[in-house]
PDB file of N, CA and C in Angstrom:
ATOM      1  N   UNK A   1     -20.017 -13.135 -23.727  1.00  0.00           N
ATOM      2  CA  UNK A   1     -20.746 -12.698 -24.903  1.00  0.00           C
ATOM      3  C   UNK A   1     -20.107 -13.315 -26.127  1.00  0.00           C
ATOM      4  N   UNK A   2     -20.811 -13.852 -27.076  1.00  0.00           N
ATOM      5  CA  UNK A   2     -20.256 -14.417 -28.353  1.00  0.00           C
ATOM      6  C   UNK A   2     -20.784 -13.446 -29.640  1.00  0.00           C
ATOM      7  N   UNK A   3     -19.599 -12.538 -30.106  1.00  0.00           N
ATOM      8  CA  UNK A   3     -19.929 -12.153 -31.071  1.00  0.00           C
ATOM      9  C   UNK A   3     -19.924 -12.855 -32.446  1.00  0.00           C
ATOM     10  N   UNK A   4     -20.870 -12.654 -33.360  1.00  0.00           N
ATOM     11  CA  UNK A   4     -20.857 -13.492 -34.565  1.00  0.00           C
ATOM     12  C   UNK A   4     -21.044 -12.521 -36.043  1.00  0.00           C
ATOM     13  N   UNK A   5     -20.178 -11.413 -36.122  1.00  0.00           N
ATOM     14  CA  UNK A   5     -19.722 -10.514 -36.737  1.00  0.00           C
ATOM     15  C   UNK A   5     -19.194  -9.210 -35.849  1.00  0.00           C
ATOM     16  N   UNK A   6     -18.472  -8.585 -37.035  1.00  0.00           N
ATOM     17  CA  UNK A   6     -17.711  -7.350 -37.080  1.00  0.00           C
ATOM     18  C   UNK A   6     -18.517  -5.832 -36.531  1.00  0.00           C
ATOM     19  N   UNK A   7     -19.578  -5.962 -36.922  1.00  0.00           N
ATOM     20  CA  UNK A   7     -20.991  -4.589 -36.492  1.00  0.00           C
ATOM     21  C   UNK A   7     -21.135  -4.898 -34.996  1.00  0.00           C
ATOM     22  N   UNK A   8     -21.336  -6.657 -34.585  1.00  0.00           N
ATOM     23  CA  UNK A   8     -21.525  -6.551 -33.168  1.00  0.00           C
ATOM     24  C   UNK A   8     -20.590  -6.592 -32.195  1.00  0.00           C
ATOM     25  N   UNK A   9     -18.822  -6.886 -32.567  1.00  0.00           N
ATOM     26  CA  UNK A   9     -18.099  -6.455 -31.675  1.00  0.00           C
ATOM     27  C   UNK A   9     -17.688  -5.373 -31.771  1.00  0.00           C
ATOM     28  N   UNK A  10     -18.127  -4.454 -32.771  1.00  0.00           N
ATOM     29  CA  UNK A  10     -17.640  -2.858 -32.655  1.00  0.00           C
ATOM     30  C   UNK A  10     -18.423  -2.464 -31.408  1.00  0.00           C
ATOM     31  N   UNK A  11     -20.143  -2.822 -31.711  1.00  0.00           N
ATOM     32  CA  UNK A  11     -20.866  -2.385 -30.881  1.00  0.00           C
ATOM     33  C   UNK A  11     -20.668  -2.584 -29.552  1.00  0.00           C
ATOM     34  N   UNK A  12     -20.477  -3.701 -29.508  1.00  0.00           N
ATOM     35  CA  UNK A  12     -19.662  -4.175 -27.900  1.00  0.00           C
ATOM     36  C   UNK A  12     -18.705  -3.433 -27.520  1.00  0.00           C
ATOM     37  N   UNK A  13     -17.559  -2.935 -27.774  1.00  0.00           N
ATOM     38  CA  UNK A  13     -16.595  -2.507 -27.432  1.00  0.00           C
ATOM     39  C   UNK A  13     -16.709  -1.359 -27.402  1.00  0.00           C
ATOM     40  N   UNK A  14     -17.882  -0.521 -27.873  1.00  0.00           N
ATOM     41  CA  UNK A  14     -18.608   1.371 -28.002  1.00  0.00           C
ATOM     42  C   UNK A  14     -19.370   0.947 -26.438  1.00  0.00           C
ATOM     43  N   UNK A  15     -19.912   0.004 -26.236  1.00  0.00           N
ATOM     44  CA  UNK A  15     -20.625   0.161 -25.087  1.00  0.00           C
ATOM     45  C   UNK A  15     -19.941  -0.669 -23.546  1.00  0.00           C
ATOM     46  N   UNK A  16     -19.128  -1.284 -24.024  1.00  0.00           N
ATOM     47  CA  UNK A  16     -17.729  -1.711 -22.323  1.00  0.00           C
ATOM     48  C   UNK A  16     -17.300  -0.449 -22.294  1.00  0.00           C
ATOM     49  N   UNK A  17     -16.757   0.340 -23.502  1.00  0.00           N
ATOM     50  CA  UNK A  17     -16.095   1.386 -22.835  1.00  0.00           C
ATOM     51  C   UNK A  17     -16.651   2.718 -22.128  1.00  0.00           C
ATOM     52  N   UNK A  18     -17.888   2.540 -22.836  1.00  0.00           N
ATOM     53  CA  UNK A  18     -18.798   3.668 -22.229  1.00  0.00           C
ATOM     54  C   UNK A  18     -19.064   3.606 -21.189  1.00  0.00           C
ATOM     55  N   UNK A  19     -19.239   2.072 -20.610  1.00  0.00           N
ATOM     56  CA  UNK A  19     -19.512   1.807 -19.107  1.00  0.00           C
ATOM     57  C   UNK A  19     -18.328   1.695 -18.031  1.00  0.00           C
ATOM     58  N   UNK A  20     -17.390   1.316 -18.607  1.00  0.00           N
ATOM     59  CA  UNK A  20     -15.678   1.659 -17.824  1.00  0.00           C
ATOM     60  C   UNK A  20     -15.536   3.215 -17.661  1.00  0.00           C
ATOM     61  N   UNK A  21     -16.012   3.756 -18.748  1.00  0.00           N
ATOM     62  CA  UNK A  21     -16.119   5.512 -18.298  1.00  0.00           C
ATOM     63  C   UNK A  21     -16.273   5.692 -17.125  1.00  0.00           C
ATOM     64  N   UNK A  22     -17.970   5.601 -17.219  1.00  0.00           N
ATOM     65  CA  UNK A  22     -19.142   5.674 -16.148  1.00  0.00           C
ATOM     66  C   UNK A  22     -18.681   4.948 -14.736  1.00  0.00           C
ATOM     67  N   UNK A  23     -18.402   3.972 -14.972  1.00  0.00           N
ATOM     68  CA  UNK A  23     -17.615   3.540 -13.133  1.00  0.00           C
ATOM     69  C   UNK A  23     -16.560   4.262 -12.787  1.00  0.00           C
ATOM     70  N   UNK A  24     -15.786   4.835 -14.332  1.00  0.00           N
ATOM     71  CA  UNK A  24     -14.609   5.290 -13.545  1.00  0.00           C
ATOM     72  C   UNK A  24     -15.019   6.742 -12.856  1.00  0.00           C
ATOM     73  N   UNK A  25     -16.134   7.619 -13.322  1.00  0.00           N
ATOM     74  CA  UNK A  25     -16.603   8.698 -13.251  1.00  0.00           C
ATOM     75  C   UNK A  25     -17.693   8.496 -11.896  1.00  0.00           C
ATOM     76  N   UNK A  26     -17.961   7.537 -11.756  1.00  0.00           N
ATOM     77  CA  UNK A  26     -18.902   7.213 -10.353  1.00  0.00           C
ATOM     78  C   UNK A  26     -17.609   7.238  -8.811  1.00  0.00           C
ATOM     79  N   UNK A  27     -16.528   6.431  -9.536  1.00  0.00           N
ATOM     80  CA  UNK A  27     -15.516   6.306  -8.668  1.00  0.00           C
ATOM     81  C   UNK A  27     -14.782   7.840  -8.301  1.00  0.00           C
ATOM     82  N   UNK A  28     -14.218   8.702  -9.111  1.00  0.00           N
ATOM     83  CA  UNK A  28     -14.001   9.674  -9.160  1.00  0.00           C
ATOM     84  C   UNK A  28     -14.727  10.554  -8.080  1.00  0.00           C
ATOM     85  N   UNK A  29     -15.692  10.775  -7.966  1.00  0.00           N
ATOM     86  CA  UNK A  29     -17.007  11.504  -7.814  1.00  0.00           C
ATOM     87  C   UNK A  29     -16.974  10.915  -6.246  1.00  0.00           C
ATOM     88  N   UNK A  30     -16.903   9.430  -5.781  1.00  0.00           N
ATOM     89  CA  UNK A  30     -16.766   9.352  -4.281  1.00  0.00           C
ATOM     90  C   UNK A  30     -15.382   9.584  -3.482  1.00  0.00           C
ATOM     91  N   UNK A  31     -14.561   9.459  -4.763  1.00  0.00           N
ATOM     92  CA  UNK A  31     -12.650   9.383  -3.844  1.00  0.00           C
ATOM     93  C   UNK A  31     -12.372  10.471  -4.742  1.00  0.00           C
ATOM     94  N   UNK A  32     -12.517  11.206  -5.152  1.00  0.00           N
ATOM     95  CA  UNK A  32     -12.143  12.285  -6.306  1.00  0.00           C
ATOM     96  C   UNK A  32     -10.818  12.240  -7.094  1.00  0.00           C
ATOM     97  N   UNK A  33     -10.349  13.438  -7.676  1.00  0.00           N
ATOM     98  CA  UNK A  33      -9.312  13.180  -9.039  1.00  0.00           C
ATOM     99  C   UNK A  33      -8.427  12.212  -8.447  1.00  0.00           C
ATOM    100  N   UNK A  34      -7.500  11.778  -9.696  1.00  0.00           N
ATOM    101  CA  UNK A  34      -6.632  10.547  -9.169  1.00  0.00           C
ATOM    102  C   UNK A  34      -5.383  11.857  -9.134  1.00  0.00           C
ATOM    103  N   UNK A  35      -4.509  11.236  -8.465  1.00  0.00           N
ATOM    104  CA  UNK A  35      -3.096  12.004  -7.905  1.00  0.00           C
ATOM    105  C   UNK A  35      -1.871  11.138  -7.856  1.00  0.00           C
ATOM    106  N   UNK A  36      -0.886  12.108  -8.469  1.00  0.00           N
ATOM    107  CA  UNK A  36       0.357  11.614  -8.152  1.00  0.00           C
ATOM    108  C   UNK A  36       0.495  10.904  -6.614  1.00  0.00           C
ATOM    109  N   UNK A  37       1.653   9.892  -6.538  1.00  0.00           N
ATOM    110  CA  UNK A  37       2.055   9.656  -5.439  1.00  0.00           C
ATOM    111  C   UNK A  37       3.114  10.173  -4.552  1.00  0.00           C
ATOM    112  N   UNK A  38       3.192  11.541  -4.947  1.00  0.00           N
ATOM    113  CA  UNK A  38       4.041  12.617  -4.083  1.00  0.00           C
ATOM    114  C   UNK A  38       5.388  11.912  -4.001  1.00  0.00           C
ATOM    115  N   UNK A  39       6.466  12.766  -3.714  1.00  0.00           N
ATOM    116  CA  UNK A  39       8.236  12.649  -3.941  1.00  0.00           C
ATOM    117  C   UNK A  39       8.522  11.445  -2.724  1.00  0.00           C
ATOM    118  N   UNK A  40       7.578  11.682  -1.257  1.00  0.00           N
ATOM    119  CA  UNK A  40       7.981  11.072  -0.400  1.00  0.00           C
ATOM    120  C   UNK A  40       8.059   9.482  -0.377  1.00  0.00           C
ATOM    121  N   UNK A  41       7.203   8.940  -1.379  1.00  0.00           N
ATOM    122  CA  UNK A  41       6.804   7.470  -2.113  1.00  0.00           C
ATOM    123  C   UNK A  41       8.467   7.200  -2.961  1.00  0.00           C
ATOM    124  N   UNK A  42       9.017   7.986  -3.319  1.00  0.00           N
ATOM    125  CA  UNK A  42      10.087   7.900  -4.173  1.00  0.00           C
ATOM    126  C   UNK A  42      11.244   7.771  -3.681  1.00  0.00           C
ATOM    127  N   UNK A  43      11.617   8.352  -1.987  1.00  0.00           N
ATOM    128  CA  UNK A  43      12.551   8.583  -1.932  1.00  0.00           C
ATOM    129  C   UNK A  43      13.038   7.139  -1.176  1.00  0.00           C
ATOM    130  N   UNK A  44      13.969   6.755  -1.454  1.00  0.00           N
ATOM    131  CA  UNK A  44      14.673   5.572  -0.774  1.00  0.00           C
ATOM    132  C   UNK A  44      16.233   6.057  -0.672  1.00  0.00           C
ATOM    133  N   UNK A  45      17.117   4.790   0.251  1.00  0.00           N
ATOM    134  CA  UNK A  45      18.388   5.301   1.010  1.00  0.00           C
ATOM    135  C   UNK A  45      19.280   4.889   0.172  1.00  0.00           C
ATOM    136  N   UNK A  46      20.030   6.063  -0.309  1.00  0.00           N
ATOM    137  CA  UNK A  46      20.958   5.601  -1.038  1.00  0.00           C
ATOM    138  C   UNK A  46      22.226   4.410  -1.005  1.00  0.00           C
ATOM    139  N   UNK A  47      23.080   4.012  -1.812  1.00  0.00           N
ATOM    140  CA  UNK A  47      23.957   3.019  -1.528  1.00  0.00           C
ATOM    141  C   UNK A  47      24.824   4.281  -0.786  1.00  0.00           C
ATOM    142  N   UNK A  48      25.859   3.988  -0.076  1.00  0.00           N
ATOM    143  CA  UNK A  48      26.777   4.447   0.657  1.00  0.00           C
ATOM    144  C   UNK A  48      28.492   3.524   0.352  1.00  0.00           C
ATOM    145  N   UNK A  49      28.976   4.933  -0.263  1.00  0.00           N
ATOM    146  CA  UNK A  49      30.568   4.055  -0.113  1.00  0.00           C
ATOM    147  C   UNK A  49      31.202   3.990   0.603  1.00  0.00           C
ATOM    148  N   UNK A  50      32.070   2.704   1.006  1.00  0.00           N
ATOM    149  CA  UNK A  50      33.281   3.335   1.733  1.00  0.00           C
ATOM    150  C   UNK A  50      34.231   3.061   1.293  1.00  0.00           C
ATOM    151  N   UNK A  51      35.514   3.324   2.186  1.00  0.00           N
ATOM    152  CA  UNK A  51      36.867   2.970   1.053  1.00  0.00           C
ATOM    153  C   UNK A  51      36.760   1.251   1.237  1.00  0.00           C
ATOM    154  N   UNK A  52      37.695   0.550   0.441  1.00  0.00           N
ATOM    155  CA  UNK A  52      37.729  -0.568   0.064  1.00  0.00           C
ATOM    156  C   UNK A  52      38.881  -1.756   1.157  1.00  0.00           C
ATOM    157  N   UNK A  53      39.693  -0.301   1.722  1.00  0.00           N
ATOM    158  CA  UNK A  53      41.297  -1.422   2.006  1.00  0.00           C
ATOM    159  C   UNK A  53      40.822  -1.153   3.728  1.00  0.00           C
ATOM    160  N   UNK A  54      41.708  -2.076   4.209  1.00  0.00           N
ATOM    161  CA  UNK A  54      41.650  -1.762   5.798  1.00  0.00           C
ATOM    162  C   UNK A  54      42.723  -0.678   6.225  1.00  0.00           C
ATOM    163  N   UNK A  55      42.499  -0.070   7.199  1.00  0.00           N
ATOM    164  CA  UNK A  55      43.352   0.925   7.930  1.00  0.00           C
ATOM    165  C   UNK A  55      44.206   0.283   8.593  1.00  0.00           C
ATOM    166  N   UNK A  56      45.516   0.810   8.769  1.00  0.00           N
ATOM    167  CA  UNK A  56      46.274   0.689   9.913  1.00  0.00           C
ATOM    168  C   UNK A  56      45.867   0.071  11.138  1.00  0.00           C
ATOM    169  N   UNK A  57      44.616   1.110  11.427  1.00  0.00           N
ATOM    170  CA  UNK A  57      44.460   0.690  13.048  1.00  0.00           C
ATOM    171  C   UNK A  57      43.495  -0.548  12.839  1.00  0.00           C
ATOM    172  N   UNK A  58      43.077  -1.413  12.308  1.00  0.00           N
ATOM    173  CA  UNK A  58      42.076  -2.412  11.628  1.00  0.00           C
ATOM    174  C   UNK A  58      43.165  -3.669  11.801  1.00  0.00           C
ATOM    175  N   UNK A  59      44.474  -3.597  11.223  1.00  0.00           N
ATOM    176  CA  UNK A  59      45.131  -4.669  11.003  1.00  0.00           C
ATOM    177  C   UNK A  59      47.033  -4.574  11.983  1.00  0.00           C
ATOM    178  N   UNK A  60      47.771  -3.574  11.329  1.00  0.00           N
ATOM    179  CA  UNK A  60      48.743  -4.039  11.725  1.00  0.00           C
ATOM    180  C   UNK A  60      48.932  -3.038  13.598  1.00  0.00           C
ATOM    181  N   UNK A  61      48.154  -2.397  13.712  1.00  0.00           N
ATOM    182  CA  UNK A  61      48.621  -1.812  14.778  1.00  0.00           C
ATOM    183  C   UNK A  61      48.274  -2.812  15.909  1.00  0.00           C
ATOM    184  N   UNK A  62      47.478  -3.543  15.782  1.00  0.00           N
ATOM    185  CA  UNK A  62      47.006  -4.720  17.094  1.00  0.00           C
ATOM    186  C   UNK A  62      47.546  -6.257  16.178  1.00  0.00           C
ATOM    187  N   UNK A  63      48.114  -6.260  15.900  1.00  0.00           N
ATOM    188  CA  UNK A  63      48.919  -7.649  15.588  1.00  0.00           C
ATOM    189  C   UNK A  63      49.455  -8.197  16.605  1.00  0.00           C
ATOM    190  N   UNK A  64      49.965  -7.790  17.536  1.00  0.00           N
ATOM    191  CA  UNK A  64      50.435  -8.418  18.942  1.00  0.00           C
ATOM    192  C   UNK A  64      49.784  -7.720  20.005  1.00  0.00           C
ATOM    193  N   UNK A  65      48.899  -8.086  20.283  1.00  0.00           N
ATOM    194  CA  UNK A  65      48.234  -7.298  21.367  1.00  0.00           C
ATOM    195  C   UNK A  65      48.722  -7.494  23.102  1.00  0.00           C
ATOM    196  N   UNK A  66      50.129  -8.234  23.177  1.00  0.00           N
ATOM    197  CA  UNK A  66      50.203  -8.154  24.006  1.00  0.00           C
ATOM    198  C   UNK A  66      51.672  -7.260  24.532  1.00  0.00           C
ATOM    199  N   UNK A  67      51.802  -6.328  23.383  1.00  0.00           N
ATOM    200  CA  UNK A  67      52.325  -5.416  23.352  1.00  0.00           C
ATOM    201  C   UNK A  67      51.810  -3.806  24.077  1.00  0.00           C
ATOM    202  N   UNK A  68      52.586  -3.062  24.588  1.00  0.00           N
ATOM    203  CA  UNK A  68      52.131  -1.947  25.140  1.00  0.00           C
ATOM    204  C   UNK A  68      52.491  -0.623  24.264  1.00  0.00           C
ATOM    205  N   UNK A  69      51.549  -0.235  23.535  1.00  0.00           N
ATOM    206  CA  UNK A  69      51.909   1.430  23.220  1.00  0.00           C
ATOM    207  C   UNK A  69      52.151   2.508  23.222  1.00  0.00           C
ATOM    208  N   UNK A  70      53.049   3.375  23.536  1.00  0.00           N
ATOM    209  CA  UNK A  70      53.220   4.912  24.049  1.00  0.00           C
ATOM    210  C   UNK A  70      52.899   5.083  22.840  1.00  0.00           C
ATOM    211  N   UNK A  71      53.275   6.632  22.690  1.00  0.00           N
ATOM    212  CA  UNK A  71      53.187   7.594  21.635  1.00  0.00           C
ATOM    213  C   UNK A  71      54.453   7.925  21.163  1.00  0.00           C
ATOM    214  N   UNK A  72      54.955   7.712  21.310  1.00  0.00           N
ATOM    215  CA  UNK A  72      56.142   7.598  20.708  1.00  0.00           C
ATOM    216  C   UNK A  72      56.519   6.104  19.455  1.00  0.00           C
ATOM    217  N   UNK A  73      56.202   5.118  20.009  1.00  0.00           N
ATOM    218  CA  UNK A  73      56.034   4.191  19.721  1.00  0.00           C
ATOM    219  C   UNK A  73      55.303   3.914  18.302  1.00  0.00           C
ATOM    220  N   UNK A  74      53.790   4.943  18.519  1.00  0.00           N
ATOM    221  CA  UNK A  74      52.899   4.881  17.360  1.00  0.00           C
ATOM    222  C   UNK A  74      53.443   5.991  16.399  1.00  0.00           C
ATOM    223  N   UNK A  75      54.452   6.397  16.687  1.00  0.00           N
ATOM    224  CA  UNK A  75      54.512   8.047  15.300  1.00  0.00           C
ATOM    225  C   UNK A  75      55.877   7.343  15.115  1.00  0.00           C
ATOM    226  N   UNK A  76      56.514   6.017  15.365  1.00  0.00           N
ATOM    227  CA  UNK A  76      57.328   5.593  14.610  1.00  0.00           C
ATOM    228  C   UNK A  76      56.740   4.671  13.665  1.00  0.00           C
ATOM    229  N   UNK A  77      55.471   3.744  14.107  1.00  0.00           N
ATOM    230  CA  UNK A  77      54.983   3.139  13.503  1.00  0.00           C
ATOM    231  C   UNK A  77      54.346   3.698  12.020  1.00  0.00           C
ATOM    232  N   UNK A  78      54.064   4.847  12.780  1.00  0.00           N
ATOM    233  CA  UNK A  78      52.770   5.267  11.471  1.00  0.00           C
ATOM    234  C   UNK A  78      53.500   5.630  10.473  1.00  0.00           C
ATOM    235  N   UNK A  79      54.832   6.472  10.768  1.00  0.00           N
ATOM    236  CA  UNK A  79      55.821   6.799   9.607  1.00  0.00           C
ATOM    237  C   UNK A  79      56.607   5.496   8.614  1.00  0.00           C
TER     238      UNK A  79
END
């Protein structure tokens, strides 16, 4: 549409919107009110921390693995 004054794009824009109403009110009327997208749309998995350093048993307790461990052995280590 080419408007060629100010009276006829008011008028234009009184009557797109009247008709964007009307579809939206036709639409309404077959799928009815519009609705939130409920909490379950929202929920995602949080980050998860963990600690940062390695453990004992991660690094120095298997450094020679061809070593044999009692318990005795490990409660000297761990101290």
């Amino acid at each position: 549409m080419q408007v060629n004054n100010m009276k006829e794009l008011l008028e234009y824009v009184a009557n797109k919107r009247k008709q964007r109403g009307h579809e939206h009110y036709e639409i309404a009327k077959v799928f009815g009110a519009c609705k939130g997208m409920g909490n379950r749309h929202y929920k995602v998995p949080q980050k998860a921390t963990f600690a940062k350093f390695k453990k004992f048993t991660y690094n120095r307790m298997w450094k020679d693995n061809s070593e044999k461990y009692d318990l005795q052995q490990l409660k000297k280590v761990t101290l």
